[in-house]
PDB file of N, CA and C in Angstrom:
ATOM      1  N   UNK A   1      14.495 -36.215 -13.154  1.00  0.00           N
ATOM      2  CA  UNK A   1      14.737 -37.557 -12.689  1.00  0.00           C
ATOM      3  C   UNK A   1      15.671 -38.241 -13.692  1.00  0.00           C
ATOM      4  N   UNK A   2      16.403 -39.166 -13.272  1.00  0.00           N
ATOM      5  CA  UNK A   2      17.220 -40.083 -14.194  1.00  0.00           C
ATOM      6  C   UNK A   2      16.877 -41.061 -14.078  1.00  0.00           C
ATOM      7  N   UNK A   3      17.402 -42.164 -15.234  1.00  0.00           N
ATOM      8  CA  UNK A   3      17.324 -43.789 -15.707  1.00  0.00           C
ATOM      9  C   UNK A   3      17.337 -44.483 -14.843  1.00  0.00           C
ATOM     10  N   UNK A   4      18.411 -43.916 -14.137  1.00  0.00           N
ATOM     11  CA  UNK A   4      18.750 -44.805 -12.306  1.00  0.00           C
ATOM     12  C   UNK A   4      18.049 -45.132 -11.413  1.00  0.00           C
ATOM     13  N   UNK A   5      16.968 -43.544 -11.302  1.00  0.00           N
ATOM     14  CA  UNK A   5      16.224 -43.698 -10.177  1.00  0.00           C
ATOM     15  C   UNK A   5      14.876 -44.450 -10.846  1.00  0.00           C
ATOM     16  N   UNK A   6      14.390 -44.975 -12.170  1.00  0.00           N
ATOM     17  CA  UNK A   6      12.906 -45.493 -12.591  1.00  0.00           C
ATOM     18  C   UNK A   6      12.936 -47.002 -12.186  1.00  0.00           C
ATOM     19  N   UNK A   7      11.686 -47.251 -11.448  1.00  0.00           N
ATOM     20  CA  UNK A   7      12.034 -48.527 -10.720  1.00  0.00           C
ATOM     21  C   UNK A   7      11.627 -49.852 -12.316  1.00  0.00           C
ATOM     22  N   UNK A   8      11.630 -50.696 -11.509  1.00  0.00           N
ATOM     23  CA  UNK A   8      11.817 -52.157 -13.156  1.00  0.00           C
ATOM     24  C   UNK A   8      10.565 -52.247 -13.616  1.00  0.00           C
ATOM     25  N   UNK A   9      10.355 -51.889 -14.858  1.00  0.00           N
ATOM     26  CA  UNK A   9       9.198 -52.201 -15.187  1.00  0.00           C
ATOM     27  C   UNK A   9       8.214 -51.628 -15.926  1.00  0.00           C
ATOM     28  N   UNK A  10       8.606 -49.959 -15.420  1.00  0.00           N
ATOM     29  CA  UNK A  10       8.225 -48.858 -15.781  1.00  0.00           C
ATOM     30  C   UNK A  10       8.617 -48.231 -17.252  1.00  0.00           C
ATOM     31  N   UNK A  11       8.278 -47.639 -18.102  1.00  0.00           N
ATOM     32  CA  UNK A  11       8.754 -46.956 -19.478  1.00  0.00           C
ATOM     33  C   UNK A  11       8.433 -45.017 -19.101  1.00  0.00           C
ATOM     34  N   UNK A  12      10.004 -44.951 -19.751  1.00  0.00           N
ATOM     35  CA  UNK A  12      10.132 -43.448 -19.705  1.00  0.00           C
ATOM     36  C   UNK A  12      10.507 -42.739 -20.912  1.00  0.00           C
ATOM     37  N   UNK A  13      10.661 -41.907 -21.137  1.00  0.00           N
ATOM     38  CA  UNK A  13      11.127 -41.166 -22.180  1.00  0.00           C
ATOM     39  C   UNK A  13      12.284 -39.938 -22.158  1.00  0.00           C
ATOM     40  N   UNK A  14      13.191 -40.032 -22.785  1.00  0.00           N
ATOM     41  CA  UNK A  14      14.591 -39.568 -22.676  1.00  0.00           C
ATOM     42  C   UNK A  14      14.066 -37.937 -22.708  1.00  0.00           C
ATOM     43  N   UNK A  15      14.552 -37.056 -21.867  1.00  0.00           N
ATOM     44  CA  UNK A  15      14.072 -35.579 -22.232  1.00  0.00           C
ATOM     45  C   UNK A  15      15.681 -34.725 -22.253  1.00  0.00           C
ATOM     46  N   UNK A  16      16.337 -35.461 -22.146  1.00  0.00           N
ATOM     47  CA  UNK A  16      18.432 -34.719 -21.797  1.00  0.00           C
ATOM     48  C   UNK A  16      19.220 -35.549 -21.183  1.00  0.00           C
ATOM     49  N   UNK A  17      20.384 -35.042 -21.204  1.00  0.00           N
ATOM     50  CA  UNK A  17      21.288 -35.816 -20.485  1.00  0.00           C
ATOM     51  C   UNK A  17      22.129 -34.962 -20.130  1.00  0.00           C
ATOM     52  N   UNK A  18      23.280 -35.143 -19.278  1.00  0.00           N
ATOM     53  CA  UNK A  18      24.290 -34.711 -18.451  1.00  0.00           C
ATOM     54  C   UNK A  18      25.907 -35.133 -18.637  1.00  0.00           C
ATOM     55  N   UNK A  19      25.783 -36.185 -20.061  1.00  0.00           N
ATOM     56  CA  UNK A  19      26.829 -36.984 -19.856  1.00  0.00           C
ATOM     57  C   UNK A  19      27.661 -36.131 -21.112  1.00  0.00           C
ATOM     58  N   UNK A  20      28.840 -36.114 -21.326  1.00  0.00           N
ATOM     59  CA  UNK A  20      29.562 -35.945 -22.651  1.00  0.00           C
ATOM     60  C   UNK A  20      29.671 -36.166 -23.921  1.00  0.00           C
ATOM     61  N   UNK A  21      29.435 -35.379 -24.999  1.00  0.00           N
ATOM     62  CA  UNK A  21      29.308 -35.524 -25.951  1.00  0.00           C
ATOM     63  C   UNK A  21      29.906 -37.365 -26.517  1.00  0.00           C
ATOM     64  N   UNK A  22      30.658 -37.565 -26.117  1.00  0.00           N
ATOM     65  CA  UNK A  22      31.304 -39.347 -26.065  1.00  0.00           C
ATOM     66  C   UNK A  22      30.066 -39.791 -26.150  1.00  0.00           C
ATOM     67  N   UNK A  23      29.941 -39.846 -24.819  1.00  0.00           N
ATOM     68  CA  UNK A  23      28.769 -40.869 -24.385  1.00  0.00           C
ATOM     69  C   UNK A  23      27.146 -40.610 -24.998  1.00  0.00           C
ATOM     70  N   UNK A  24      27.131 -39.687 -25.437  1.00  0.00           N
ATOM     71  CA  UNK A  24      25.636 -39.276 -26.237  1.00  0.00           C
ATOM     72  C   UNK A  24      26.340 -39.965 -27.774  1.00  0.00           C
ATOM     73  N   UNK A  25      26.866 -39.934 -27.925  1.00  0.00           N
ATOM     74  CA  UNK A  25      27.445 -40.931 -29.764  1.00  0.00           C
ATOM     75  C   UNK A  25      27.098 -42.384 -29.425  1.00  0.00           C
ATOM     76  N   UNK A  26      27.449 -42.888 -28.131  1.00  0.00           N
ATOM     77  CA  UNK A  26      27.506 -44.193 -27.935  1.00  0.00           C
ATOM     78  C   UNK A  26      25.999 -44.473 -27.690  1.00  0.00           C
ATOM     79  N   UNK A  27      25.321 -43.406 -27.023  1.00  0.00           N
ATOM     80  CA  UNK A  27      23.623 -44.007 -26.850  1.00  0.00           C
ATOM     81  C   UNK A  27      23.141 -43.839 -27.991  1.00  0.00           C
ATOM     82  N   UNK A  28      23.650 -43.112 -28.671  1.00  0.00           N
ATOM     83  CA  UNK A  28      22.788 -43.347 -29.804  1.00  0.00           C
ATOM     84  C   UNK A  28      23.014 -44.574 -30.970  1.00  0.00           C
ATOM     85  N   UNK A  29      24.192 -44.848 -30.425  1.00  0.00           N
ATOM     86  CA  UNK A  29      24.140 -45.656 -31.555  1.00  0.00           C
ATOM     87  C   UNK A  29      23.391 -46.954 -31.192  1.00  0.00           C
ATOM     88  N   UNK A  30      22.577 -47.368 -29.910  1.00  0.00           N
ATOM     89  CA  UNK A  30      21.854 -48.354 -29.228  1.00  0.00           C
ATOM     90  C   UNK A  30      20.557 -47.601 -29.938  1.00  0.00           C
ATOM     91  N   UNK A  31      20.357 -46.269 -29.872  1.00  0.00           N
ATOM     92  CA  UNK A  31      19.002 -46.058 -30.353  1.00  0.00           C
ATOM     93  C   UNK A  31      18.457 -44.761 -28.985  1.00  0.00           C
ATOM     94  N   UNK A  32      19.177 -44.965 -28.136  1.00  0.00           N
ATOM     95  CA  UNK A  32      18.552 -44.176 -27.062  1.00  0.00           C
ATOM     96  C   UNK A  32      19.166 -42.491 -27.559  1.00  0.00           C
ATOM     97  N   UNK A  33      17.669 -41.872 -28.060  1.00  0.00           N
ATOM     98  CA  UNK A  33      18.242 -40.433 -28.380  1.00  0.00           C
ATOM     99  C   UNK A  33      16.824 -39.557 -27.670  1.00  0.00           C
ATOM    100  N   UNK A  34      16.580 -38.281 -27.768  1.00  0.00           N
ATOM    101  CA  UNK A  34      15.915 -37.713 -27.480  1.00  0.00           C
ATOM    102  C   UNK A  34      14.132 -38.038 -27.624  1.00  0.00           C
ATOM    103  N   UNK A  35      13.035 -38.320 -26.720  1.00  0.00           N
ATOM    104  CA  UNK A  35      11.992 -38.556 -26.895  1.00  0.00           C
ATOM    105  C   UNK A  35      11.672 -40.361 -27.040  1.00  0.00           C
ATOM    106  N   UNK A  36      12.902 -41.158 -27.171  1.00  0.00           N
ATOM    107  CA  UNK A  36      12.940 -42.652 -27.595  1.00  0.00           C
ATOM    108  C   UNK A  36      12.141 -43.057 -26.440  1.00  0.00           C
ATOM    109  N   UNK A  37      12.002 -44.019 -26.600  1.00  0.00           N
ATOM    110  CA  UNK A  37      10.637 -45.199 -24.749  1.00  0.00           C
ATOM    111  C   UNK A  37      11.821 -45.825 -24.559  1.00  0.00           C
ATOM    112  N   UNK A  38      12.323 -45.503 -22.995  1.00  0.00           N
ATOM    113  CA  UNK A  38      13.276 -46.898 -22.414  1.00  0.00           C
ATOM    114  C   UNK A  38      12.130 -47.730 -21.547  1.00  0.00           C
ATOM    115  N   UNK A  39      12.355 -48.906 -21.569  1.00  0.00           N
ATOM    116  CA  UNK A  39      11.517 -49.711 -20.729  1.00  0.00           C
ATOM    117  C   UNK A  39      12.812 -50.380 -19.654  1.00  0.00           C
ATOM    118  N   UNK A  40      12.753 -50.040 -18.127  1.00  0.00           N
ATOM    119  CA  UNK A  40      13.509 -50.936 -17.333  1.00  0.00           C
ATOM    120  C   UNK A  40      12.909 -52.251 -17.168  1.00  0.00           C
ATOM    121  N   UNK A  41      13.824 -53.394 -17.434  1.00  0.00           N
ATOM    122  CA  UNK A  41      13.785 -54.587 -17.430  1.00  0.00           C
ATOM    123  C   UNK A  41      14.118 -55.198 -16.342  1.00  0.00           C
ATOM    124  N   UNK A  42      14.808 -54.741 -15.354  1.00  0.00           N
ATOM    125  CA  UNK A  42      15.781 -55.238 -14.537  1.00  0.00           C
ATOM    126  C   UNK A  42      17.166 -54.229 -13.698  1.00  0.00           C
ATOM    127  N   UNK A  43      17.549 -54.687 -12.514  1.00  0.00           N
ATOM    128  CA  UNK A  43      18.421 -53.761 -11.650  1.00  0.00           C
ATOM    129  C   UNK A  43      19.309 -55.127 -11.559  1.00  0.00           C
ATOM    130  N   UNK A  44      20.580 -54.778 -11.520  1.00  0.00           N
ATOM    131  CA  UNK A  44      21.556 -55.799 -10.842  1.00  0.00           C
ATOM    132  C   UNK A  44      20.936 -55.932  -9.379  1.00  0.00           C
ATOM    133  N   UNK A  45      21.701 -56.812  -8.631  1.00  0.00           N
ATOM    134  CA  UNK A  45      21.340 -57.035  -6.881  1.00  0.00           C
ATOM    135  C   UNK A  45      22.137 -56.146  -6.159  1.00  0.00           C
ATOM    136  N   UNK A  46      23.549 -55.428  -6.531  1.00  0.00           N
ATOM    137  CA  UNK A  46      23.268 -54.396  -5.817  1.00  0.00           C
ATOM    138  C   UNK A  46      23.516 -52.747  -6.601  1.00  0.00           C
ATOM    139  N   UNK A  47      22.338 -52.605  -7.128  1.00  0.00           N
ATOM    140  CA  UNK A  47      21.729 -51.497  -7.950  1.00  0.00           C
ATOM    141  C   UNK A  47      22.788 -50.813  -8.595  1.00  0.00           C
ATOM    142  N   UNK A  48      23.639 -51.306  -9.560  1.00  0.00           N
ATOM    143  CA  UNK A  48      24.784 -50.770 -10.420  1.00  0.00           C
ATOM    144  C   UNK A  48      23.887 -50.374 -11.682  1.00  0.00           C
ATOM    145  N   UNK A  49      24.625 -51.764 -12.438  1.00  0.00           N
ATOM    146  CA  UNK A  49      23.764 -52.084 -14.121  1.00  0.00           C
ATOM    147  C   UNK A  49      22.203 -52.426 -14.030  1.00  0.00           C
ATOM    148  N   UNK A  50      21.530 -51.886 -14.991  1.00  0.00           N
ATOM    149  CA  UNK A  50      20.129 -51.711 -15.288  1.00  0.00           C
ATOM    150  C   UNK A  50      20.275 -52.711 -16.758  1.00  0.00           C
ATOM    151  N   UNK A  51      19.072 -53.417 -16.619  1.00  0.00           N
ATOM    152  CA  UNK A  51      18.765 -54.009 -17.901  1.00  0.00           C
ATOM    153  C   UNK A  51      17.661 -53.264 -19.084  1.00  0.00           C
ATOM    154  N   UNK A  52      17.845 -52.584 -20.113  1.00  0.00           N
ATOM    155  CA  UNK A  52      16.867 -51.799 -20.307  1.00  0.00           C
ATOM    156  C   UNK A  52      16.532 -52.461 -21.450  1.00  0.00           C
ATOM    157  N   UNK A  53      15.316 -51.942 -22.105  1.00  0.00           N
ATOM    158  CA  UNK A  53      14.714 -52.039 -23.570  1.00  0.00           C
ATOM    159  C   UNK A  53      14.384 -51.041 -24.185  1.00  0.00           C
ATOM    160  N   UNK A  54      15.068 -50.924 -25.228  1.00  0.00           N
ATOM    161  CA  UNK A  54      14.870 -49.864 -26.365  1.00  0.00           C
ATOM    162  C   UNK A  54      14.564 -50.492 -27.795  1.00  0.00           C
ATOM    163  N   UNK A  55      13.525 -49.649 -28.195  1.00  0.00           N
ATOM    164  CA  UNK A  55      12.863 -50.305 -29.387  1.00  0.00           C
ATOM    165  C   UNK A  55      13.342 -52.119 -29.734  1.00  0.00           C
ATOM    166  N   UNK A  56      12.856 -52.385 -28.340  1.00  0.00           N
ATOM    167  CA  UNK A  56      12.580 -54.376 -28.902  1.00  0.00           C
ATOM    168  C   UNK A  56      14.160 -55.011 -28.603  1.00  0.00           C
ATOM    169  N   UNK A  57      15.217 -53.556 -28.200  1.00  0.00           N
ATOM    170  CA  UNK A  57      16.583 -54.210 -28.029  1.00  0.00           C
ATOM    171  C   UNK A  57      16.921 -54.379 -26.878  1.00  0.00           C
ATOM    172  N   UNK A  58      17.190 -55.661 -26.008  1.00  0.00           N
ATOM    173  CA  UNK A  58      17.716 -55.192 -24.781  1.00  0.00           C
ATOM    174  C   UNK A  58      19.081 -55.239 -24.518  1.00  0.00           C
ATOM    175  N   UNK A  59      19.478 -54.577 -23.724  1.00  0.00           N
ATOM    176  CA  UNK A  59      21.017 -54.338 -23.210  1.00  0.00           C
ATOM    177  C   UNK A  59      21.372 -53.444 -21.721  1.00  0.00           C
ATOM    178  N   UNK A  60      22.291 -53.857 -21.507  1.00  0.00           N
ATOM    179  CA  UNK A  60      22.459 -53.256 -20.145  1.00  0.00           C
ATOM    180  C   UNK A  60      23.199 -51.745 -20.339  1.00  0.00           C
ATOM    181  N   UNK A  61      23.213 -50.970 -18.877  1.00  0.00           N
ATOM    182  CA  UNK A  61      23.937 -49.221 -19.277  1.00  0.00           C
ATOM    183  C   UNK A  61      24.118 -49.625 -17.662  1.00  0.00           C
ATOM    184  N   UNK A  62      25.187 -48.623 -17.298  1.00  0.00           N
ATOM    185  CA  UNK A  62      25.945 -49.091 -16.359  1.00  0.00           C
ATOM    186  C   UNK A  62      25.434 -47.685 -15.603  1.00  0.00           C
ATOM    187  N   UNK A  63      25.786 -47.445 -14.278  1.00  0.00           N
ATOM    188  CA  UNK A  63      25.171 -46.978 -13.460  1.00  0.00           C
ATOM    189  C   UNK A  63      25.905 -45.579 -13.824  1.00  0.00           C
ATOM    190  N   UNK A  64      27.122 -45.248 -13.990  1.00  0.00           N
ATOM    191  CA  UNK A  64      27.461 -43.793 -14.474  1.00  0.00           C
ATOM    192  C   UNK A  64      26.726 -43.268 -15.953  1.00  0.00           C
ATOM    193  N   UNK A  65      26.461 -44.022 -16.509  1.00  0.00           N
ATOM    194  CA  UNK A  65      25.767 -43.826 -17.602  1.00  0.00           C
ATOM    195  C   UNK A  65      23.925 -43.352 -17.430  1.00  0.00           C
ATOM    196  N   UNK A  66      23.462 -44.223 -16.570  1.00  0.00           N
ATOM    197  CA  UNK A  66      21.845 -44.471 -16.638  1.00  0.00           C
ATOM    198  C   UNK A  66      21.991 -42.781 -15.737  1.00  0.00           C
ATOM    199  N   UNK A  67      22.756 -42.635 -14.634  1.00  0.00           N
ATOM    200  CA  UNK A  67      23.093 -41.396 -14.132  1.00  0.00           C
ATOM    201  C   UNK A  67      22.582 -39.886 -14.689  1.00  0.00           C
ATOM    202  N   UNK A  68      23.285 -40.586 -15.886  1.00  0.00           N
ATOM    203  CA  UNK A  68      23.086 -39.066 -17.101  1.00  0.00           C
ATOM    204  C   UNK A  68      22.246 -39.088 -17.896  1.00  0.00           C
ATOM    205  N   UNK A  69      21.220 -40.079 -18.200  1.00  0.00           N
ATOM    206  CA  UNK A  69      20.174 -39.620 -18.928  1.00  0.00           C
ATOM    207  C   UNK A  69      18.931 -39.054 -18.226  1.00  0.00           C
ATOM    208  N   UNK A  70      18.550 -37.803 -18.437  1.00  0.00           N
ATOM    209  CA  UNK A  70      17.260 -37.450 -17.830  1.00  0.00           C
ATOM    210  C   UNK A  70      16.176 -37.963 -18.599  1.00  0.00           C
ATOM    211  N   UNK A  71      15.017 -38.239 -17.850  1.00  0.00           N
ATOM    212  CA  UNK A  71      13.936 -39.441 -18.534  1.00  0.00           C
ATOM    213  C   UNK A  71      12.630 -38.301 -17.320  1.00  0.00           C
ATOM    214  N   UNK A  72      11.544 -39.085 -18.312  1.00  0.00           N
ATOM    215  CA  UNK A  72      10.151 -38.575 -17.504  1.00  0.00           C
ATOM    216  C   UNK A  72       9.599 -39.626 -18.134  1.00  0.00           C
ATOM    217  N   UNK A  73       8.667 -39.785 -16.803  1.00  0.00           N
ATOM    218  CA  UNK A  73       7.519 -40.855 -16.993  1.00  0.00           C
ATOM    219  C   UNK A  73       6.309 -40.487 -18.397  1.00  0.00           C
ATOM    220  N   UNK A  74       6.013 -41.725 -19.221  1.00  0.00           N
ATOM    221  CA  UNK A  74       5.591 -41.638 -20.278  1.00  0.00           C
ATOM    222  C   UNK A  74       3.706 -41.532 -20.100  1.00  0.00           C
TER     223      UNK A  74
END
């Protein structure tokens, strides 16, 4: 399952991703790395950007992004 599909509210835990070495530098530097708790906060209105929380930080990841992280329920 991915970031995309966890509905608002819910906390998961990062188990891989799909995206390019790029984009794994850039999550990490938010904090989102292997085993981290995302908590969804929020969906835009029409289901693009996700509002997430990672360790106490929130920020948004855009829908090609949330795409590529594989997550499982915690």
């Amino acid at each position: 399952m991915t970031l995309f599909n966890v509905k608002v509210g819910k906390k998961v835990t990062v188990s891989g991703y799909t995206l390019s070495a790029y984009y794994r530098k850039k999550l990490a530097k938010f904090g989102i790395t292997d085993n981290c708790v995302i908590t969804v906060l929020g969906v835009s209105p029409f289901g693009g950007t996700q509002k997430v929380s990672v360790n106490g930080v929130n920020f948004a990841v855009g829908k090609k992004i949330s795409e590529g992280i594989i997550v499982k329920y915690v």
